[in-house]
Protein backbone atom coordinates (compact mmCIF):
# COMPACT_ATOMS: atom_id res chain seq x y z
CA UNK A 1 -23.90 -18.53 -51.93
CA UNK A 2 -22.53 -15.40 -50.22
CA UNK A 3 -21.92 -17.59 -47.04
CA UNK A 4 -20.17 -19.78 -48.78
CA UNK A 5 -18.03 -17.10 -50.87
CA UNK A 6 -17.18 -15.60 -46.97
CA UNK A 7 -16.33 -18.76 -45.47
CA UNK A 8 -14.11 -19.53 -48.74
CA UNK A 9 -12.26 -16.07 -48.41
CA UNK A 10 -11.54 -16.33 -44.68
CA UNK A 11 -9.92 -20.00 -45.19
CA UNK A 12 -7.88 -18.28 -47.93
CA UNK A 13 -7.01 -15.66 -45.98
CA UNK A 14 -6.02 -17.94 -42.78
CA UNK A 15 -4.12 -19.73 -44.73
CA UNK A 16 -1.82 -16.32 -46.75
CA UNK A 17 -1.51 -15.30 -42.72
CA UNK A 18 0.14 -18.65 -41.99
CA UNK A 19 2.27 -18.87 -45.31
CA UNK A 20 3.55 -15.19 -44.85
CA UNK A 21 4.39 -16.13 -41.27
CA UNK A 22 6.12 -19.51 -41.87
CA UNK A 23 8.23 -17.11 -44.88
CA UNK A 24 8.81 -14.44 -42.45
CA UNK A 25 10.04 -16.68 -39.57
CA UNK A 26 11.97 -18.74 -41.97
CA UNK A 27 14.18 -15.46 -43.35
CA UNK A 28 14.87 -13.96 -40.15
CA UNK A 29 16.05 -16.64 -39.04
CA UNK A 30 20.06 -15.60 -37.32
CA UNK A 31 21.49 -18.83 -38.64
CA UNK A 32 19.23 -20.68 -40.93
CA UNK A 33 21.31 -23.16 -43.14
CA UNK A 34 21.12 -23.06 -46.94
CA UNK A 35 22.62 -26.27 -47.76
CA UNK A 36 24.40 -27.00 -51.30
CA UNK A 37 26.54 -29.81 -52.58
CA UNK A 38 29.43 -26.80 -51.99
CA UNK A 39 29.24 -25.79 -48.93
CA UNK A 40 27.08 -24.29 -46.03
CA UNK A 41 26.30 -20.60 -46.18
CA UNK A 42 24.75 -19.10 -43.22
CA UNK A 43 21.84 -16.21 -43.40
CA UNK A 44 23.32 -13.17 -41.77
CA UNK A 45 25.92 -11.71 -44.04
CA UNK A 46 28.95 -11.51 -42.18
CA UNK A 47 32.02 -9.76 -43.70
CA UNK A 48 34.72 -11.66 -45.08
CA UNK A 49 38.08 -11.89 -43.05
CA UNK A 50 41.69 -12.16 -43.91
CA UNK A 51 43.42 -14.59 -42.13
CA UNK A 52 47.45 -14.95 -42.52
CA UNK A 53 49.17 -18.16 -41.64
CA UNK A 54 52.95 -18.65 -41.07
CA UNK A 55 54.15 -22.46 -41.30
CA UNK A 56 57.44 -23.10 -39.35
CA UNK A 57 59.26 -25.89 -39.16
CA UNK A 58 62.39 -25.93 -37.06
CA UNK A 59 64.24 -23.75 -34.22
CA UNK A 60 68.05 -23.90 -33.60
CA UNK A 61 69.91 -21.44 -31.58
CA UNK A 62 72.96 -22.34 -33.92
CA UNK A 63 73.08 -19.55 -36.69
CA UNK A 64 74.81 -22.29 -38.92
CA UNK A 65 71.52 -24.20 -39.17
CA UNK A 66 69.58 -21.94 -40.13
CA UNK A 67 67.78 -22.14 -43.73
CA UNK A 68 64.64 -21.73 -45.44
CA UNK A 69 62.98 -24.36 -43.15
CA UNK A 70 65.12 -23.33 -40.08
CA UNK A 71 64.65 -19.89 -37.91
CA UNK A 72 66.77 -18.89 -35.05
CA UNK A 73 65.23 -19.00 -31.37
CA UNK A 74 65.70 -15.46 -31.11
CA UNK A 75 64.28 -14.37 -34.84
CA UNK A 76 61.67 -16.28 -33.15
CA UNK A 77 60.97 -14.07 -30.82
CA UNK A 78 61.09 -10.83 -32.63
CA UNK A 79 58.51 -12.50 -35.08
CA UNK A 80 56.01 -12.78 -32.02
CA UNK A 81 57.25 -9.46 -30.68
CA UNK A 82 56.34 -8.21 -34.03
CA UNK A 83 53.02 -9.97 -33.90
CA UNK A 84 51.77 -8.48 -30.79
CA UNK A 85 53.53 -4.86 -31.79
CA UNK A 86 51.79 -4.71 -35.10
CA UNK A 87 48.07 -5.45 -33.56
CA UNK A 88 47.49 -9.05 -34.53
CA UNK A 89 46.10 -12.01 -32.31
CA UNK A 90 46.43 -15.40 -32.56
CA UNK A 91 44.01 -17.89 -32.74
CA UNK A 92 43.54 -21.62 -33.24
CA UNK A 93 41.68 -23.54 -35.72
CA UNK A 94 39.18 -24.17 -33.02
CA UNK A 95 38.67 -20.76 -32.80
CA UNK A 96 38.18 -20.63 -36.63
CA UNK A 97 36.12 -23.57 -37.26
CA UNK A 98 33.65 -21.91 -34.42
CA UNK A 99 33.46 -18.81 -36.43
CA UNK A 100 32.40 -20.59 -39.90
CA UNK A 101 30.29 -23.07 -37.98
CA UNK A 102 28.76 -21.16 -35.24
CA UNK A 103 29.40 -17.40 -36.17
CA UNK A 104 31.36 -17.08 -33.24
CA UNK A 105 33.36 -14.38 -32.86
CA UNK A 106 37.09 -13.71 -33.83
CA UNK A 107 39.15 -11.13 -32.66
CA UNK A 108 40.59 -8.48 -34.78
CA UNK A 109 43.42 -8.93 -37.23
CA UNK A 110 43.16 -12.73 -36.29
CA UNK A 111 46.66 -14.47 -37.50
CA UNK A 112 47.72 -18.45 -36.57
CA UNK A 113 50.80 -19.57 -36.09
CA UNK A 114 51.72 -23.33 -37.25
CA UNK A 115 54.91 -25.51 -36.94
CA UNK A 116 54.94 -29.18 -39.32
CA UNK A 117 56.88 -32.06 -38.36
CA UNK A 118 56.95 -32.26 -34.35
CA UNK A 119 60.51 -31.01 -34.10
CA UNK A 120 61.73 -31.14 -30.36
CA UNK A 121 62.93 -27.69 -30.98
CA UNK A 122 59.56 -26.54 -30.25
CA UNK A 123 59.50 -28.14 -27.25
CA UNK A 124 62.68 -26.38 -26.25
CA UNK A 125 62.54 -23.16 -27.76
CA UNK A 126 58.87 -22.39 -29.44
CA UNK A 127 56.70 -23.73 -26.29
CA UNK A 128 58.11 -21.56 -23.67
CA UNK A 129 58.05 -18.31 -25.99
CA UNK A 130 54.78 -18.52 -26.74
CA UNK A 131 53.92 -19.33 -22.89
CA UNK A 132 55.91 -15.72 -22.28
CA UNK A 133 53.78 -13.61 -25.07
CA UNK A 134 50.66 -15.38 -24.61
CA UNK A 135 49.93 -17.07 -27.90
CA UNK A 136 48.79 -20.02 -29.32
CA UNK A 137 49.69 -22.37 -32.01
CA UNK A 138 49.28 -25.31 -33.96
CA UNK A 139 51.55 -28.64 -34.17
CA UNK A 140 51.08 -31.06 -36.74
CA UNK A 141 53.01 -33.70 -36.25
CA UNK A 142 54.20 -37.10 -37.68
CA UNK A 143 53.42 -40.04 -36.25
CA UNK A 144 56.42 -42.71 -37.44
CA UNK A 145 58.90 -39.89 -35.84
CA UNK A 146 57.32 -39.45 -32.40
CA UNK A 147 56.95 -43.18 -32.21
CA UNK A 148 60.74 -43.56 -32.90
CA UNK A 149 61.59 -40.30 -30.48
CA UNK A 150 59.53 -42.32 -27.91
CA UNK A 151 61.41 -45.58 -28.23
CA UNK A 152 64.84 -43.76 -28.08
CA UNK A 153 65.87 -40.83 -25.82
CA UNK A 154 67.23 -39.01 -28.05
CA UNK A 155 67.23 -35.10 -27.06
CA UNK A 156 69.28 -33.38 -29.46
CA UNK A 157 67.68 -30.08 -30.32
CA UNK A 158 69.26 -30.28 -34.27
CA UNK A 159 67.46 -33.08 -35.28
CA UNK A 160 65.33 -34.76 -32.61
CA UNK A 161 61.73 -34.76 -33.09
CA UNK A 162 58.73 -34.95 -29.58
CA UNK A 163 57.99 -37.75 -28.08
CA UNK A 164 54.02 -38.75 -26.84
CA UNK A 165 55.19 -37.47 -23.19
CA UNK A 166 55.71 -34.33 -24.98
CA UNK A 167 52.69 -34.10 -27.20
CA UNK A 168 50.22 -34.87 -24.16
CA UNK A 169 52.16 -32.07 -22.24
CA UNK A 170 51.47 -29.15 -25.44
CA UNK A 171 48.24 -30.59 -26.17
CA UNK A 172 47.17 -29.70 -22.43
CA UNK A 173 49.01 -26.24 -21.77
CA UNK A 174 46.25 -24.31 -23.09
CA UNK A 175 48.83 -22.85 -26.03
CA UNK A 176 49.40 -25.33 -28.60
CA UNK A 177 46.74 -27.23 -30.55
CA UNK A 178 48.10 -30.90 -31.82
CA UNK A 179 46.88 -31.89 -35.25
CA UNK A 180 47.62 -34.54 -38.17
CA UNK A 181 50.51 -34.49 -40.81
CA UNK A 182 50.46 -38.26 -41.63
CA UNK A 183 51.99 -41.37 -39.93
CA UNK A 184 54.36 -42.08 -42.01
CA UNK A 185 53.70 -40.39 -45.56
CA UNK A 186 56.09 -37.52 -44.87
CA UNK A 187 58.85 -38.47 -47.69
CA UNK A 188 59.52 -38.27 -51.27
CA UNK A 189 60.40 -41.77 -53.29
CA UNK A 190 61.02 -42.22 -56.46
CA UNK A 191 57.09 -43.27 -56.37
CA UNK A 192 55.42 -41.08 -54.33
CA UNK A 193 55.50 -37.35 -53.02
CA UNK A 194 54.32 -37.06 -49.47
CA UNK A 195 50.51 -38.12 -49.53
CA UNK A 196 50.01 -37.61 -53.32
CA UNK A 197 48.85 -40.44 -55.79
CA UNK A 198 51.68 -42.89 -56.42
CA UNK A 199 52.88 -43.80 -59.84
CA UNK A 200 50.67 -46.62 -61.58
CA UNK A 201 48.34 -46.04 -58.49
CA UNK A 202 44.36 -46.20 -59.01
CA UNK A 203 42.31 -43.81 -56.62
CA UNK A 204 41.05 -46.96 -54.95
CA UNK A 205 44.98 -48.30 -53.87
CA UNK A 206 45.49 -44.63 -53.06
CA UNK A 207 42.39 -44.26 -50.69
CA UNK A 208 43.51 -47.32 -48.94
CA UNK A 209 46.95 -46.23 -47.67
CA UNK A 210 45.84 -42.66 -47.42
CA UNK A 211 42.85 -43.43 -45.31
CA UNK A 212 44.90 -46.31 -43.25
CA UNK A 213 47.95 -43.73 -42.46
CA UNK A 214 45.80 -40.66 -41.45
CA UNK A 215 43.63 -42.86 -39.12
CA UNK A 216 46.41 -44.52 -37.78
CA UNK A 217 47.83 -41.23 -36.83
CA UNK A 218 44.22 -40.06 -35.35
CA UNK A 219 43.69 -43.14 -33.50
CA UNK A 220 47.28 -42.13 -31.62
CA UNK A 221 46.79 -38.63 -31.10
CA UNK A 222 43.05 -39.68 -29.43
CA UNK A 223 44.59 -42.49 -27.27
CA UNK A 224 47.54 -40.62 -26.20
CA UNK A 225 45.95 -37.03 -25.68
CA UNK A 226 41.94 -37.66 -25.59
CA UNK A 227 41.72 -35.43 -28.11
CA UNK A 228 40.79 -35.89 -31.87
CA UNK A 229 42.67 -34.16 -34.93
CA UNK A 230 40.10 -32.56 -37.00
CA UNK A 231 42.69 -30.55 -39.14
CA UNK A 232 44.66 -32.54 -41.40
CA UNK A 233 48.02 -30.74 -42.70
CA UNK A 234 49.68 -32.29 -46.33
CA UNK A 235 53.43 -32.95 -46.46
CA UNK A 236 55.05 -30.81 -48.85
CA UNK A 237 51.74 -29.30 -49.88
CA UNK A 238 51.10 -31.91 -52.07
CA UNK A 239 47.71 -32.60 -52.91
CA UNK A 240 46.00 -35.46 -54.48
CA UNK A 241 42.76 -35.15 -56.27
CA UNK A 242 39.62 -36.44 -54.42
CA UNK A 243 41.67 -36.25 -51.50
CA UNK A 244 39.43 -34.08 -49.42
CA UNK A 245 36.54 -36.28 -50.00
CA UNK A 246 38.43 -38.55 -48.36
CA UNK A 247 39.25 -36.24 -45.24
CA UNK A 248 35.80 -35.73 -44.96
CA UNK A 249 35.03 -39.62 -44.32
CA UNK A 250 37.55 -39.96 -41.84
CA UNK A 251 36.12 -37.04 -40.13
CA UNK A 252 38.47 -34.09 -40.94
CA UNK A 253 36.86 -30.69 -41.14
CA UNK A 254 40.06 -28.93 -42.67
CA UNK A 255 43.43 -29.01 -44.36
CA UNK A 256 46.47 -27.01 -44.18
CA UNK A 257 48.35 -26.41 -47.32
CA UNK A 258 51.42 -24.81 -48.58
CA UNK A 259 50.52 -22.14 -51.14
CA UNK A 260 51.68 -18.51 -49.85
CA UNK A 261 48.36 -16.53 -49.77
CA UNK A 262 46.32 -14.90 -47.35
CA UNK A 263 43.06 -16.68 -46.61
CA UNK A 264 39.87 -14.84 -47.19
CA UNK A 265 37.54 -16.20 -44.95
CA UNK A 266 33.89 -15.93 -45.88
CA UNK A 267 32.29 -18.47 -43.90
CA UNK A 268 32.14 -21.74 -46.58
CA UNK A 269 32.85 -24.77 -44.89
CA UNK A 270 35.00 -25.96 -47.97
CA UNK A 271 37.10 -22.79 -47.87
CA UNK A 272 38.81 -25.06 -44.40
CA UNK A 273 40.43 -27.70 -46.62
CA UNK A 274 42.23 -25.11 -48.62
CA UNK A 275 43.84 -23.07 -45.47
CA UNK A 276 47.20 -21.14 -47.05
CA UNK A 277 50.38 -20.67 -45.29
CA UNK A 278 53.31 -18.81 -45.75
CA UNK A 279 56.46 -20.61 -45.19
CA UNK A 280 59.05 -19.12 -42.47
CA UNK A 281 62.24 -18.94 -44.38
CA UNK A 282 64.84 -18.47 -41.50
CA UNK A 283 66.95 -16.20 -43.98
CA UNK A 284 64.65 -12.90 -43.70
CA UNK A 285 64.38 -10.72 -41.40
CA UNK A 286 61.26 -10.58 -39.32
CA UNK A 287 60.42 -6.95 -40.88
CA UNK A 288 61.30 -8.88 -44.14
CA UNK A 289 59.27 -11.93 -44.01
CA UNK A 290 56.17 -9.85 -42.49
CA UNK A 291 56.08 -7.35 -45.44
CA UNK A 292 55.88 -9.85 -47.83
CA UNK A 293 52.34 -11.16 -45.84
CA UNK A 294 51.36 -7.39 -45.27
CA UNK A 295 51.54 -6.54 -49.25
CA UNK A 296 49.45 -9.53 -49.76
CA UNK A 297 47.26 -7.78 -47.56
CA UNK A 298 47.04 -5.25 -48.74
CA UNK A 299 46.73 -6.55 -52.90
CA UNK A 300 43.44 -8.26 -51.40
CA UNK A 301 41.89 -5.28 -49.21
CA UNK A 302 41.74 -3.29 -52.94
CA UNK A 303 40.14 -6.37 -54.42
């Protein structure tokens, strides 16, 4: 009976040594993967960052042009020179999606720069600017107008928009990043608002043309550049419900939007399809227009 009693205790005891390993091995794991119908949440407890975005749109050198979606070449400038003054470094959302996937690292006081709509202007003025100070950004663009830029030489810098020549070139520089902002949903009807739900539209019509113009777009971008658009940016910010669930099918692993707030970044994969951006009115200053992102700043650092 004793015997049996030993050999009963040393199987028990075997057996808490291998549970409290697995357990142990398990938790200290760097990057173990909790995974939740939310999101993905890694094991090591990194610290939330702040991430700014600006949005730009267009570049003219002609002061007359310039509005809230309009900057001058040279306000431009001092907005980068203020960028690199002030401490912060640009990244792109390769770099980003690295850090929530992989914990890779970001540098400090990470900022992105983004322009919507594939004006030329970029091409002209934006591209070799950021060449000179080293920085990168992103381009969404829209497929219907670099189709018709590419059928028609067109090359003025007020309204022109890039042409595939021109998005291969910036998509291999090393400086800009090209991304998605719809083949040819960028317009407001008396139906529909960029890619929002239609009037009298069910979600099922609504996946269909959503789904058919964003992979349209993708399928150009990959043929024309080899590289896939994982970040998918909404005209006019407007966002339709179930939408993302629809980006994820096609295979984007982000969104751009247009609501003016810092992003806190605290490694969810969900927090990518909300990324916030601050549109570059061309009527501030550059001390102006960066105040208004530093008090945000600062109105989440007390939080």
């Amino acid at each position: 009976m004793s015997n049996l009693k030993f050999k009963l205790n040393k199987y028990i005891f075997i057996v808490f040594f291998a549970v409290f390993f697995a357990v142990s091995f398990f938790y200290n794991n760097e990057y173990i993967r909790i995974f939740t119908k939310e999101s993905v949440v890694t094991s090591n407890t990194r610290a939330s960052i702040k991430l700014p975005v600006i949005m730009y749109h267009n570049i003219s050198k002609k002061t007359n042009l310039v509005d809230k979606y309009c900057v001058l070449e040279k306000r431009f400038e001092e907005d980068l020179r203020y960028i690199k003054e002030h401490g912060y470094n640009c990244i792109t959302t390769a770099e980003l999606i690295d850090y929530v996937y992989n914990g890779a690292k970001l540098p400090e006081n990470p900022f992105m720069i983004t322009f919507d709509d594939g004006y030329e202007s970029f091409y002209m003025y934006a591209y070799p600017l950021l060449k000179k100070y080293n920085m990168k950004a992103i381009m969404s663009i829209v497929g219907s107008y670099t189709d018709l830029f590419t059928e028609n030489e067109d090359h003025n810098p007020d309204y022109s928009h890039l042409n595939w020549k021109q998005v291969n070139e910036l998509n291999n520089c090393g400086f800009v990043e090209i991304q998605n902002h719809t083949y040819n949903m960028h317009e407001i009807t008396a139906k529909r608002k960029g890619a929002g739900m239609a009037k009298g539209e069910n979600y099922e019509q609504f996946k269909k043309v959503f789904k058919s113009d964003l992979e349209k777009l993708n399928t150009q971008i990959l043929n024309y550049t080899g590289k896939k658009s994982n970040i998918f940016t909404y005209p006019y910010g407007n966002i339709a419900e179930k939408s993302v669930d629809i980006l994820k099918e096609i295979g984007f692993i982000g969104a751009f939007t247009c609501t003016e707030q810092v992003n806190i970044i605290t490694g969810s994969t969900e927090e990518l399809y909300r990324i916030n951006r601050f549109n570059r009115d061309g009527g501030l200053s550059s001390a102006e227009f960066f105040k208004k992102i530093e008090k945000n700043l600062e109105l989440h650092s007390k939080e």
